[in-house]
Structures are given as structure tokens and as C-alpha cells.
N, C-alpha and C. Protein backbone atom coordinates (compact mmCIF):
# COMPACT_ATOMS: atom_id res chain seq x y z
N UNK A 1 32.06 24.06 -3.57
CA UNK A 1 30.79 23.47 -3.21
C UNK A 1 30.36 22.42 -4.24
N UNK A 2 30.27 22.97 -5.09
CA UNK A 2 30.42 22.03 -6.86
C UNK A 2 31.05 20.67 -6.57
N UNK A 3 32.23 20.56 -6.25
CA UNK A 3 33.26 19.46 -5.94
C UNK A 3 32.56 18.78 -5.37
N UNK A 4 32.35 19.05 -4.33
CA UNK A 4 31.72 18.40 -2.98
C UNK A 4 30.59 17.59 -3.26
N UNK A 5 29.83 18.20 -4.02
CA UNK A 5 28.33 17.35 -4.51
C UNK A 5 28.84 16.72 -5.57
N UNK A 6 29.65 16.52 -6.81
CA UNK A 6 30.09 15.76 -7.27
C UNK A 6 30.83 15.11 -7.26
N UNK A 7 31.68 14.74 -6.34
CA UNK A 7 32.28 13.55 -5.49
C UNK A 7 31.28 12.74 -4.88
N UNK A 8 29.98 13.33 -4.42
CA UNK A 8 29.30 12.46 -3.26
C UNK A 8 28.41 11.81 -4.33
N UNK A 9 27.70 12.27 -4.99
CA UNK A 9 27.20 12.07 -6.35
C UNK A 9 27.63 10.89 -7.11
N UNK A 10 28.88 10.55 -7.48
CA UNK A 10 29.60 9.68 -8.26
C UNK A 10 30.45 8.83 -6.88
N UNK A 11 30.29 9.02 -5.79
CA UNK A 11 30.76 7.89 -4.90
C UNK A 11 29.77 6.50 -4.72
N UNK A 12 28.37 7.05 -4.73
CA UNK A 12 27.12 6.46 -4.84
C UNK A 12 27.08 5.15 -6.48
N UNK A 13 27.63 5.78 -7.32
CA UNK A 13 27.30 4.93 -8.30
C UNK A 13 28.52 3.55 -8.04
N UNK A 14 29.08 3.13 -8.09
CA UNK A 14 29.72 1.97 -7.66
C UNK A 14 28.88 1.05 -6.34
N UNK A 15 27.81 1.76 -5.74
CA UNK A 15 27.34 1.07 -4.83
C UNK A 15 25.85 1.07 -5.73
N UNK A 16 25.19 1.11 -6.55
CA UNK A 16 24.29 1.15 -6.93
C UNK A 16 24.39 0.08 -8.21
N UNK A 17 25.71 0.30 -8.50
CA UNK A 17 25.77 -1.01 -9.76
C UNK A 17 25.70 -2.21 -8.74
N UNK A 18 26.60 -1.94 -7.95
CA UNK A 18 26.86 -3.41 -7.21
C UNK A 18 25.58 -4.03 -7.05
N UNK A 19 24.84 -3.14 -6.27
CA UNK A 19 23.61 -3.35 -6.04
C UNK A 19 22.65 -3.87 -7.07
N UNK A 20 22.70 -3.33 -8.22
CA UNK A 20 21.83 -4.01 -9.64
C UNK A 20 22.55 -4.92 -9.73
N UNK A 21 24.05 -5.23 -9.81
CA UNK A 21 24.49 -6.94 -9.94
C UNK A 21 24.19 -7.94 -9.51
N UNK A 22 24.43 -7.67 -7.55
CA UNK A 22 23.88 -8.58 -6.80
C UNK A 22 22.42 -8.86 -6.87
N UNK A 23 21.76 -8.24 -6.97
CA UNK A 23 20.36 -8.28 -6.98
C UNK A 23 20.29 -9.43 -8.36
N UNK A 24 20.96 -8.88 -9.62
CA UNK A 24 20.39 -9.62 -10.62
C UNK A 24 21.46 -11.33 -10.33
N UNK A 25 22.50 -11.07 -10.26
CA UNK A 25 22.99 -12.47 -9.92
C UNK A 25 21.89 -13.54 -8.86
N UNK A 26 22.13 -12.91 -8.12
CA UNK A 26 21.26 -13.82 -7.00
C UNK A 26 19.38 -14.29 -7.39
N UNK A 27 19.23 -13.20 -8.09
CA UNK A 27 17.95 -13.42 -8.66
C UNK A 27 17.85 -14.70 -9.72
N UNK A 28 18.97 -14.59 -10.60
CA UNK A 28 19.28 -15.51 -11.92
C UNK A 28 19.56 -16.93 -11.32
N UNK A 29 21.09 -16.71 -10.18
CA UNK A 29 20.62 -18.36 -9.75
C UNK A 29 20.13 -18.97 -9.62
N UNK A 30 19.29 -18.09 -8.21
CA UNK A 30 18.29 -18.82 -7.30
C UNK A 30 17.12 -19.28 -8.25
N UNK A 31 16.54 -18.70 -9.29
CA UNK A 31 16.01 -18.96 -10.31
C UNK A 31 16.62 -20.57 -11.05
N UNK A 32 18.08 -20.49 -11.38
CA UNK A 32 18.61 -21.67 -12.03
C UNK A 32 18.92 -22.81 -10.76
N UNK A 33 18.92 -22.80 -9.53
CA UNK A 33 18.60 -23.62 -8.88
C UNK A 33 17.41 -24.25 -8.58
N UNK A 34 16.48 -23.26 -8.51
CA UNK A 34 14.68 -23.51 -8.79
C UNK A 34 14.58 -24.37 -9.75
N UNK A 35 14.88 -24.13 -10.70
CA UNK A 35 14.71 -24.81 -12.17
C UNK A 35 15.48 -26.03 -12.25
N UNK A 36 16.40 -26.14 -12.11
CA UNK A 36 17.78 -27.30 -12.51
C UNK A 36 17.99 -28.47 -11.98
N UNK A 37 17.67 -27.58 -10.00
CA UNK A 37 17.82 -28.58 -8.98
C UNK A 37 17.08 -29.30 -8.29
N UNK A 38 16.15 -28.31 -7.33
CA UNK A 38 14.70 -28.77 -6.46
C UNK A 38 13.59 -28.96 -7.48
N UNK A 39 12.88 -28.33 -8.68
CA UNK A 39 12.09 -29.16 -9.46
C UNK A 39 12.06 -30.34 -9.58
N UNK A 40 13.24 -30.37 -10.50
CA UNK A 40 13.60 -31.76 -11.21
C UNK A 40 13.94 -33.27 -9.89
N UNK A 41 14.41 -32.49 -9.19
CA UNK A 41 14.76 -33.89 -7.61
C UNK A 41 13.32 -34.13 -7.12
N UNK A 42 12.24 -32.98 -7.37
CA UNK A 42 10.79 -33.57 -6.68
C UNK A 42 10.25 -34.10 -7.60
N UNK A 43 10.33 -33.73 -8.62
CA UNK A 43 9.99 -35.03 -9.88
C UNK A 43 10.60 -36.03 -10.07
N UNK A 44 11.54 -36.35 -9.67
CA UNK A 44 12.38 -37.53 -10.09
C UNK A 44 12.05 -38.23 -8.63
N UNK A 45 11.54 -37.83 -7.74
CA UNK A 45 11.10 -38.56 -6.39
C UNK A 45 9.93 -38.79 -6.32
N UNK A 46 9.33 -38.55 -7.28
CA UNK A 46 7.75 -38.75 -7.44
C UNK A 46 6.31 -37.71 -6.00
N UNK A 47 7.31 -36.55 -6.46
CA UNK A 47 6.29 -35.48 -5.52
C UNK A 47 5.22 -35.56 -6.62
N UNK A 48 5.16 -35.27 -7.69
CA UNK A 48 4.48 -34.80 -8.91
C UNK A 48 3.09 -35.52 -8.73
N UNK A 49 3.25 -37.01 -8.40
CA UNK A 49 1.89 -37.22 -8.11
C UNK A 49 1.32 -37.81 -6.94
N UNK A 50 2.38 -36.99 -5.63
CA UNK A 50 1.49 -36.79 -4.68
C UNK A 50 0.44 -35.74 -4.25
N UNK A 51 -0.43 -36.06 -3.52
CA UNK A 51 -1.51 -35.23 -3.62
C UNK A 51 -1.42 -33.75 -2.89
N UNK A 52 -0.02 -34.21 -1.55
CA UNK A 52 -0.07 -32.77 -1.22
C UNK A 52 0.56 -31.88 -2.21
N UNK A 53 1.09 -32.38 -3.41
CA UNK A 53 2.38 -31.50 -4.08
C UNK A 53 1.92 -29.93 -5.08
N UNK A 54 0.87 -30.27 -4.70
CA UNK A 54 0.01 -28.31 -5.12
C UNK A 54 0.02 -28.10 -4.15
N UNK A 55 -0.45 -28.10 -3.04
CA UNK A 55 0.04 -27.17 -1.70
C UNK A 55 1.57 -26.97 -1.18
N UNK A 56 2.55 -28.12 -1.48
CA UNK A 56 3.60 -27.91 -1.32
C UNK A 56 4.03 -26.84 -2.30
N UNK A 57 3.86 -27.09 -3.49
CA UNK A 57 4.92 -26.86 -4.76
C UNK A 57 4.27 -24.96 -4.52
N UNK A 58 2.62 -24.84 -4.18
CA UNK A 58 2.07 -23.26 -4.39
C UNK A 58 2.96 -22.73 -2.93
N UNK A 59 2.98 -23.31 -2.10
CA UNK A 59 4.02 -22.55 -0.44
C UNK A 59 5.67 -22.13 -1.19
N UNK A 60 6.11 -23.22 -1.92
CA UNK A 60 7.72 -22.76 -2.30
C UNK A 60 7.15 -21.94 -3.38
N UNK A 61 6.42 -21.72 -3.72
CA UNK A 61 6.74 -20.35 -5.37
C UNK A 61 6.34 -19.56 -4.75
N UNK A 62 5.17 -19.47 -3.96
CA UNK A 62 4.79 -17.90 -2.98
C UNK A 62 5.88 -17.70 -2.52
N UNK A 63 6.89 -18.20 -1.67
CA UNK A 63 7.61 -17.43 -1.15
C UNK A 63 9.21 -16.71 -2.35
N UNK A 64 9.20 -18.02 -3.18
CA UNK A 64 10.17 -17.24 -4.12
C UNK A 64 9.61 -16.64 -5.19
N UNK A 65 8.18 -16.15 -5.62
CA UNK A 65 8.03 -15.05 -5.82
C UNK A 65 7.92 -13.90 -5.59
N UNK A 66 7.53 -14.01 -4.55
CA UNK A 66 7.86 -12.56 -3.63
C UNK A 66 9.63 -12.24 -3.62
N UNK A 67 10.14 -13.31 -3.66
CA UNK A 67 12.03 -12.91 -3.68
C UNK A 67 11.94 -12.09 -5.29
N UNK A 68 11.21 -12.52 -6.30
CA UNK A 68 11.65 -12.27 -7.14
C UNK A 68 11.19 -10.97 -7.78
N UNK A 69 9.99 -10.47 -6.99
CA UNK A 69 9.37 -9.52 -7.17
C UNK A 69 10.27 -8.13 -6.23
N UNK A 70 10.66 -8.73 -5.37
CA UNK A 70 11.85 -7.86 -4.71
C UNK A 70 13.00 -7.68 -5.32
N UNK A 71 13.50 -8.73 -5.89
CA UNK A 71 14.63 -8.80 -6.60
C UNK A 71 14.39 -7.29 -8.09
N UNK A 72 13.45 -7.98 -8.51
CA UNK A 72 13.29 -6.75 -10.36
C UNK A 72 13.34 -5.46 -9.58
N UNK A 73 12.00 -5.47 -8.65
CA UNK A 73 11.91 -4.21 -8.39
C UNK A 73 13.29 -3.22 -7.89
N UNK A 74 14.12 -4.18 -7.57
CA UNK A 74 15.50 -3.46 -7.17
C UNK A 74 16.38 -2.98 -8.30
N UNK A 75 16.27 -3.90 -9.50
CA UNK A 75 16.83 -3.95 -10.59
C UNK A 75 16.22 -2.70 -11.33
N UNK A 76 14.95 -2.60 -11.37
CA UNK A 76 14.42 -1.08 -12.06
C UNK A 76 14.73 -0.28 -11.43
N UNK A 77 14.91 0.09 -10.29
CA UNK A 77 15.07 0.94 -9.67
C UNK A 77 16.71 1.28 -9.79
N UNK A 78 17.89 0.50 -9.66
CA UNK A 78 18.83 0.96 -9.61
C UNK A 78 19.19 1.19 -10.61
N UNK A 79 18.67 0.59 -12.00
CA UNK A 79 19.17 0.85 -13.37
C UNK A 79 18.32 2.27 -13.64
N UNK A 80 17.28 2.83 -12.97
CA UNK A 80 16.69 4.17 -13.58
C UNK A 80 17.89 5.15 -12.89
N UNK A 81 17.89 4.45 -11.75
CA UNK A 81 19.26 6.03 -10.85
C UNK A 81 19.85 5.87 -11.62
N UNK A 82 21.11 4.75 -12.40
CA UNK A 82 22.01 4.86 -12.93
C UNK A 82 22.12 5.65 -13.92
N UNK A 83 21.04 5.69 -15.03
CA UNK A 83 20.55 6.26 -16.06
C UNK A 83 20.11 7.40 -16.18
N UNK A 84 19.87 7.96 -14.52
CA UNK A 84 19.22 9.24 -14.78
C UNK A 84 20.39 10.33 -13.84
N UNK A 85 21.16 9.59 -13.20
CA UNK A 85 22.48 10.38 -12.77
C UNK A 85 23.62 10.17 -13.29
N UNK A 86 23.44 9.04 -14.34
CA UNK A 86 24.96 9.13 -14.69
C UNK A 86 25.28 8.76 -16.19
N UNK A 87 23.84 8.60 -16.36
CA UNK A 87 24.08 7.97 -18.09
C UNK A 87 24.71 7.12 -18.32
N UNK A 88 24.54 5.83 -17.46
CA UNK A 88 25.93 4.58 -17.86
C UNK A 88 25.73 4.24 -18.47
N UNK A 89 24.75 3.85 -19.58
CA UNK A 89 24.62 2.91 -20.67
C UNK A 89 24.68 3.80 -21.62
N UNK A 90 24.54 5.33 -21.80
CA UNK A 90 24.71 5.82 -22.97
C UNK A 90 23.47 5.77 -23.78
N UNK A 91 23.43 5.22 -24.86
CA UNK A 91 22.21 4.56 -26.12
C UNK A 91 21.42 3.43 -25.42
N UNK A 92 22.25 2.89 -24.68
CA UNK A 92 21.58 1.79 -24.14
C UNK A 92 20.79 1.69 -23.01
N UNK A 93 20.97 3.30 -22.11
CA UNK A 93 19.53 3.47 -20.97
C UNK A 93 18.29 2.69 -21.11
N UNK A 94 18.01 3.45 -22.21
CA UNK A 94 16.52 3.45 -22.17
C UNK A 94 15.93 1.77 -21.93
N UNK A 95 17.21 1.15 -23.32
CA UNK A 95 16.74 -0.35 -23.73
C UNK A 95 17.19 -0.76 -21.95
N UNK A 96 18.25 -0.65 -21.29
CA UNK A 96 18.25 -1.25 -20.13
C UNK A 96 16.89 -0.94 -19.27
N UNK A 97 16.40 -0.05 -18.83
CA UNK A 97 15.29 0.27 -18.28
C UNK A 97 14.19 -0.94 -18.49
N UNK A 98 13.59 -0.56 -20.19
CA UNK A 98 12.80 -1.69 -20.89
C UNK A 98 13.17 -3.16 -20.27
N UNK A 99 14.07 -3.33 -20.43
CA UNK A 99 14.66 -5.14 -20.43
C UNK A 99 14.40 -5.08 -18.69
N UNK A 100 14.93 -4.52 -18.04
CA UNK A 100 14.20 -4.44 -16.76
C UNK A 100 12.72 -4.42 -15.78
N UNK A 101 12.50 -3.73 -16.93
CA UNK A 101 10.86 -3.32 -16.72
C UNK A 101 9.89 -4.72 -17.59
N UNK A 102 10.67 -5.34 -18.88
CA UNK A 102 10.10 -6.84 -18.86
C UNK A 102 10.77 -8.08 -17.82
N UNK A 103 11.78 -7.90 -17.24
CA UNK A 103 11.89 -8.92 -16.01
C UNK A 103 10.59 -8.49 -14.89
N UNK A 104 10.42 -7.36 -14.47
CA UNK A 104 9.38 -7.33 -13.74
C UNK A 104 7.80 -7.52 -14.05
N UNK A 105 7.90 -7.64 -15.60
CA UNK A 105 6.75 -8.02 -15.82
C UNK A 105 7.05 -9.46 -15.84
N UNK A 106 7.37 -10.57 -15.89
CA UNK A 106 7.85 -11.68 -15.82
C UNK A 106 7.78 -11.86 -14.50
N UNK A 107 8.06 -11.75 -13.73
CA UNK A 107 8.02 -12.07 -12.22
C UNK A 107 6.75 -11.43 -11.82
N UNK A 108 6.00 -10.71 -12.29
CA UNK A 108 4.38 -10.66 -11.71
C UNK A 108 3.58 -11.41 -12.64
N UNK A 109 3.61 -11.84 -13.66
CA UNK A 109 3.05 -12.91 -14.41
C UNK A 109 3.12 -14.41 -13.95
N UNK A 110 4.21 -14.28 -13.22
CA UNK A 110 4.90 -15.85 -12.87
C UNK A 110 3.67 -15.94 -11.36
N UNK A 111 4.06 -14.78 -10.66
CA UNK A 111 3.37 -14.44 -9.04
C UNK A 111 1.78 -14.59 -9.44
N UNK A 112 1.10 -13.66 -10.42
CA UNK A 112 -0.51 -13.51 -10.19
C UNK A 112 -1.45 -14.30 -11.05
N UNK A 113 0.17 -14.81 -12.02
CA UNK A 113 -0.97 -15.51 -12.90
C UNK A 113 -0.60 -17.23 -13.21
N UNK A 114 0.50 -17.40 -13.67
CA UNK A 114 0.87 -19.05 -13.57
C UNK A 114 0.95 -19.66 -12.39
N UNK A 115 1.32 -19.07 -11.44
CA UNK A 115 1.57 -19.68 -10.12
C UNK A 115 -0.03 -20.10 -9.25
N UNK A 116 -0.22 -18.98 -9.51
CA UNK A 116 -2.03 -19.73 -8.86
C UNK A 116 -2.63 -20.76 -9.81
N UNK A 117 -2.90 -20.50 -11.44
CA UNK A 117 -3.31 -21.25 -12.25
C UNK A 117 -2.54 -22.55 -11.77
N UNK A 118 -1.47 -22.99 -11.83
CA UNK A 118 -1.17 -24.24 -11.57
C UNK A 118 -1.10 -25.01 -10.29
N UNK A 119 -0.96 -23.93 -9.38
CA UNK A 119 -1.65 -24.82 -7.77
C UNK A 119 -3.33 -24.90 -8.34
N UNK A 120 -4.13 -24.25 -8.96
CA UNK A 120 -5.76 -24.75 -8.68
C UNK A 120 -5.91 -26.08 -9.57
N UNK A 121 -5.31 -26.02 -10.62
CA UNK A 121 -4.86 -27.35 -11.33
C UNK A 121 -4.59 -28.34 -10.82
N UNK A 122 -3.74 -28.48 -9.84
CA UNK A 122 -2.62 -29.93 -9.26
C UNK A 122 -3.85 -29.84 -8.02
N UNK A 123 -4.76 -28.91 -7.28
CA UNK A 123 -5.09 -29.17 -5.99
C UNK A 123 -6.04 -30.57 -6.26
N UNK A 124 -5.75 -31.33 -5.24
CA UNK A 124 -6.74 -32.67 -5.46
C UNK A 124 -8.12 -32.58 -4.57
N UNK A 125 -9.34 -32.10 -4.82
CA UNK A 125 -10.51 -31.92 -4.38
C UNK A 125 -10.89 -33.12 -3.85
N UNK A 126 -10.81 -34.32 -4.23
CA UNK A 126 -11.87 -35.44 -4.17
C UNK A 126 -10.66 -35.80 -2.77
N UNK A 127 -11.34 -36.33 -2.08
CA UNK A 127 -10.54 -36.85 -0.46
C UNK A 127 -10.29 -38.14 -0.88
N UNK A 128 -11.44 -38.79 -1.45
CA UNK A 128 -11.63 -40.31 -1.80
C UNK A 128 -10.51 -41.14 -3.03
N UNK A 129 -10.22 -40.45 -3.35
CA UNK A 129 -9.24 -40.78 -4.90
C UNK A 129 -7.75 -40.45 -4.87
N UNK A 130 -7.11 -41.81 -4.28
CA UNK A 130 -6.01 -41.94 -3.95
C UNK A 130 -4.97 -41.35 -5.41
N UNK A 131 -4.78 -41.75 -6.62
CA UNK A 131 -3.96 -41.82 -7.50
C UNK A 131 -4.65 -40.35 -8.23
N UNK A 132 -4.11 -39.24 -8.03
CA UNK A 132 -3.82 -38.39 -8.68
C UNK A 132 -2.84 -38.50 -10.10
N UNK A 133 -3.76 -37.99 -11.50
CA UNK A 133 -2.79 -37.89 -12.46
C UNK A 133 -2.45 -36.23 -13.10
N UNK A 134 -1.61 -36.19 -13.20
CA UNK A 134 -1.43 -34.60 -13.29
C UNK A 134 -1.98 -34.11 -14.66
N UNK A 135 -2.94 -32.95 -14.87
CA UNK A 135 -3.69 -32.46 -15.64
C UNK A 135 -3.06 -31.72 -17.09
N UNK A 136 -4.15 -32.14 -17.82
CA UNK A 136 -3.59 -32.17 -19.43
C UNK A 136 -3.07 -30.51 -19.67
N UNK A 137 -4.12 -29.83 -18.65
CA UNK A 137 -3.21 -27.99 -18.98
C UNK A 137 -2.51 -27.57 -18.39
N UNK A 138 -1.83 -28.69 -17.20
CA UNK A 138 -0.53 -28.29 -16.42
C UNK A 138 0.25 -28.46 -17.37
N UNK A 139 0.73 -29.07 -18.61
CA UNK A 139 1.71 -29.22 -19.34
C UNK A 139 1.71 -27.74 -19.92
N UNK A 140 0.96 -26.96 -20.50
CA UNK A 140 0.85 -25.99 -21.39
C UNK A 140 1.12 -24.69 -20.57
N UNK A 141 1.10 -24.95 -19.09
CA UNK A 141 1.23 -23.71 -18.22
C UNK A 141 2.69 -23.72 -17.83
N UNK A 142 3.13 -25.42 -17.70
CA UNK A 142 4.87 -25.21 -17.40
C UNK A 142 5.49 -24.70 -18.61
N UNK A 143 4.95 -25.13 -20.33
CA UNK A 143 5.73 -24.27 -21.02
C UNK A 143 5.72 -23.10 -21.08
N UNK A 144 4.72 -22.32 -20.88
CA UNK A 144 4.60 -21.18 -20.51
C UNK A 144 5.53 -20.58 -19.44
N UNK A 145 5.62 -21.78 -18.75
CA UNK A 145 6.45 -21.31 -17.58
C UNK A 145 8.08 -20.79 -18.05
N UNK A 146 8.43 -21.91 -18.78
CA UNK A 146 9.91 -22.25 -18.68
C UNK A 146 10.30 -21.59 -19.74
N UNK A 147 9.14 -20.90 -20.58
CA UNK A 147 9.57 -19.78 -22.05
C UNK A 147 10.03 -18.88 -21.35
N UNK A 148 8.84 -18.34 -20.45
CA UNK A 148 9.26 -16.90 -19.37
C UNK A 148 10.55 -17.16 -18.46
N UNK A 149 10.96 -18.18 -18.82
CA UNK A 149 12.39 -18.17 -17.14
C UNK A 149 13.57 -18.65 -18.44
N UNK A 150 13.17 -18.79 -20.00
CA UNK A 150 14.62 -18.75 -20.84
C UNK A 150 14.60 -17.21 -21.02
N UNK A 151 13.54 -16.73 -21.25
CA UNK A 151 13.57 -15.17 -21.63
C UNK A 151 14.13 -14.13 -20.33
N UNK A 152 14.00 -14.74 -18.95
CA UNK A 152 14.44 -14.00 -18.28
C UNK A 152 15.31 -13.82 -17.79
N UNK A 153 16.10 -15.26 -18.27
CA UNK A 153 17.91 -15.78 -17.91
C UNK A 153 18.53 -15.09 -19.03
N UNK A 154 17.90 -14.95 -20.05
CA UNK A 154 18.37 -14.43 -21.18
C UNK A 154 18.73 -13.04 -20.86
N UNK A 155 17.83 -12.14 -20.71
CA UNK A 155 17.48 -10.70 -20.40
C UNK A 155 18.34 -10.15 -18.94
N UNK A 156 17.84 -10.82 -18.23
CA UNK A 156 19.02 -11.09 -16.84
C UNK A 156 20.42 -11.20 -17.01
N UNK A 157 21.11 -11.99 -17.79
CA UNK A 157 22.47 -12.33 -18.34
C UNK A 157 23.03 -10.96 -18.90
N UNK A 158 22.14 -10.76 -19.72
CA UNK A 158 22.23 -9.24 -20.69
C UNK A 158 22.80 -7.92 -20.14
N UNK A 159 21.74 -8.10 -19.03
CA UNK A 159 21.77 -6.63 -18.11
C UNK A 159 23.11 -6.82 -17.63
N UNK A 160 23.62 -8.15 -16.53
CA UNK A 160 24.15 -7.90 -16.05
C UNK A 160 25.72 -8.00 -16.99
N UNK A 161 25.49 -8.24 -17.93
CA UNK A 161 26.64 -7.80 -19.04
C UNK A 161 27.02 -6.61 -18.91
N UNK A 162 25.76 -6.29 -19.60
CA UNK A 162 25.84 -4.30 -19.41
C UNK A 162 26.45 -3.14 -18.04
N UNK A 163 26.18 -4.14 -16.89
CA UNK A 163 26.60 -3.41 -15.50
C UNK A 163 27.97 -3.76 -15.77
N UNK A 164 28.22 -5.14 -15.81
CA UNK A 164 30.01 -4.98 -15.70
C UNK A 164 30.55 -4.49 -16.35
N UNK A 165 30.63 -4.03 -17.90
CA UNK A 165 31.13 -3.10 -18.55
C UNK A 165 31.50 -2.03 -17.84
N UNK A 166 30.24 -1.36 -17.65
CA UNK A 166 30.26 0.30 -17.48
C UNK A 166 30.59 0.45 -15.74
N UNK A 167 31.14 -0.61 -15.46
CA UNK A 167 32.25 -0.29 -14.11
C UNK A 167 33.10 0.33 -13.99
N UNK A 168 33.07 1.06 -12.78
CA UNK A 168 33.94 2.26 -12.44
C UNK A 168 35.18 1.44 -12.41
């Protein structure tokens, strides 16, 4: 009977790493495509100071924050099973958990708090005033931004270091 539950038990973990990989890979790209590719091409096309480009730019981060808030939450979750059925990291549980549990704080910081702050910033109120110039504390909110997305490529990279190791 023993056997039986520990075969089914340890058949599960190879689908649960996978699962924290994919999750964190796809999370990390789509992130380094956000960043690398579609930013930088709407700036270099001069979205930046069109007037719809806070309603545009707040529609694309709502929806890929919510990816990304799906994304961690998958990542805590499969790194606590891992940790609490199988001990894959050893010494390094706990810190994996943590480093997980700050990506998800990073992706609700990004969702409740920079992401609105900088659509109410860029929104252009006045109907009458063609030439929008983009605001002196949007600069201080993208660094803010782009500290939290080196720290989370960083931390992200890390983890998923740690999963491929401790592959079955």
C-alpha cells in the first residue's frame, strides 16, 4: 500500500517542476519582450507623446499584469508543494519560497501601485492642448519600474536555476 502512495506521490513532482519552469520561463520573457521590444518600438514611434498613449499603454499592462500575477502565484504555489513533499531544494526551500514570495510582491506592486500611478500621470485632461509633454514624475516611476523588473529577471533566472538542478 506504502509503494503505491509513493510512486503516485513522486510521479507528481516532475509535473510540478515543469510547471514552476514554464510558468517562470514564460513569465521572464514575456516580461523581456515587454521591456526590450513593444516599449521601446512605441517610443521610438513616438506613442510617448501621443495623447491616447496612457489609455493605451494602462489597457496593455492591465492585461499583462494580471498574466503576471497568475504567473507568481503559480510559482509560489508549486515551489511550496515542492518543498513541502519533497524537499527539493534542501537548505534552499525556504530561501526559494522567499525569492518567490518577493516576485509576487513585485508583480502586485507593478499591478496596484506603478501601473495606475503612471496611467493618472500620462492621462491628458485638458481636450484643448494638443502637444502633450510627458511628466517630470513619470521618469522616477519608470525607474522604479525597471529596478523592480532587473530584480525580478534576476530572482526569476535564480529560481529557475534552482528547478533545473534538482530535476528528476
Amino acid at each position: 500500500m506504502t509503494a503505491i502512495t509513493t510512486s503516485r506521490v513522486e510521479s507528481i513532482k516532475p509535473r510540478w517542476q515543469a510547471i514552476v519552469m514554464v510558468a517562470l520561463i514564460f513569465w521572464l520573457s514575456a516580461s523581456l519582450i515587454m521591456d526590450l521590444v513593444i516599449m521601446p518600438s512605441l517610443f521610438v514611434s513616438g506613442m510617448m507623446t501621443s495623447p491616447e498613449f496612457a489609455t493605451a499603454g494602462n489597457m496593455m499592462f492591465w492585461g499583462f499584469n494580471r498574466l503576471e500575477l497568475i504567473c507568481s502565484g503559480v510559482v509560489v504555489t508549486g515551489l511550496m508543494v515542492l518543498s513541502n513533499l519533497f524537499g527539493d531544494f534542501g537548505k534552499r526551500s525556504r530561501t526559494a519560497i522567499i525569492l518567490s514570495l518577493v516576485l509576487l510582491a513585485i508583480a502586485l506592486i507593478d499591478t496596484y501601485s506603478l501601473t495606475p500611478q503612471m496611467s493618472a500621470l500620462g492621462m491628458q485632461l485638458n481636450l484643448f492642448d494638443s502637444a502633450a509633454e510627458v511628466p517630470a514624475g513619470m521618469n522616477l516611476l519608470h525607474q522604479g519600474y525597471f529596478v523592480l523588473e532587473a530584480v525580478k529577471l534576476t530572482l526569476g533566472a535564480t529560481l529557475v536555476g534552482w528547478c533545473y538542478q534538482n530535476q528528476v
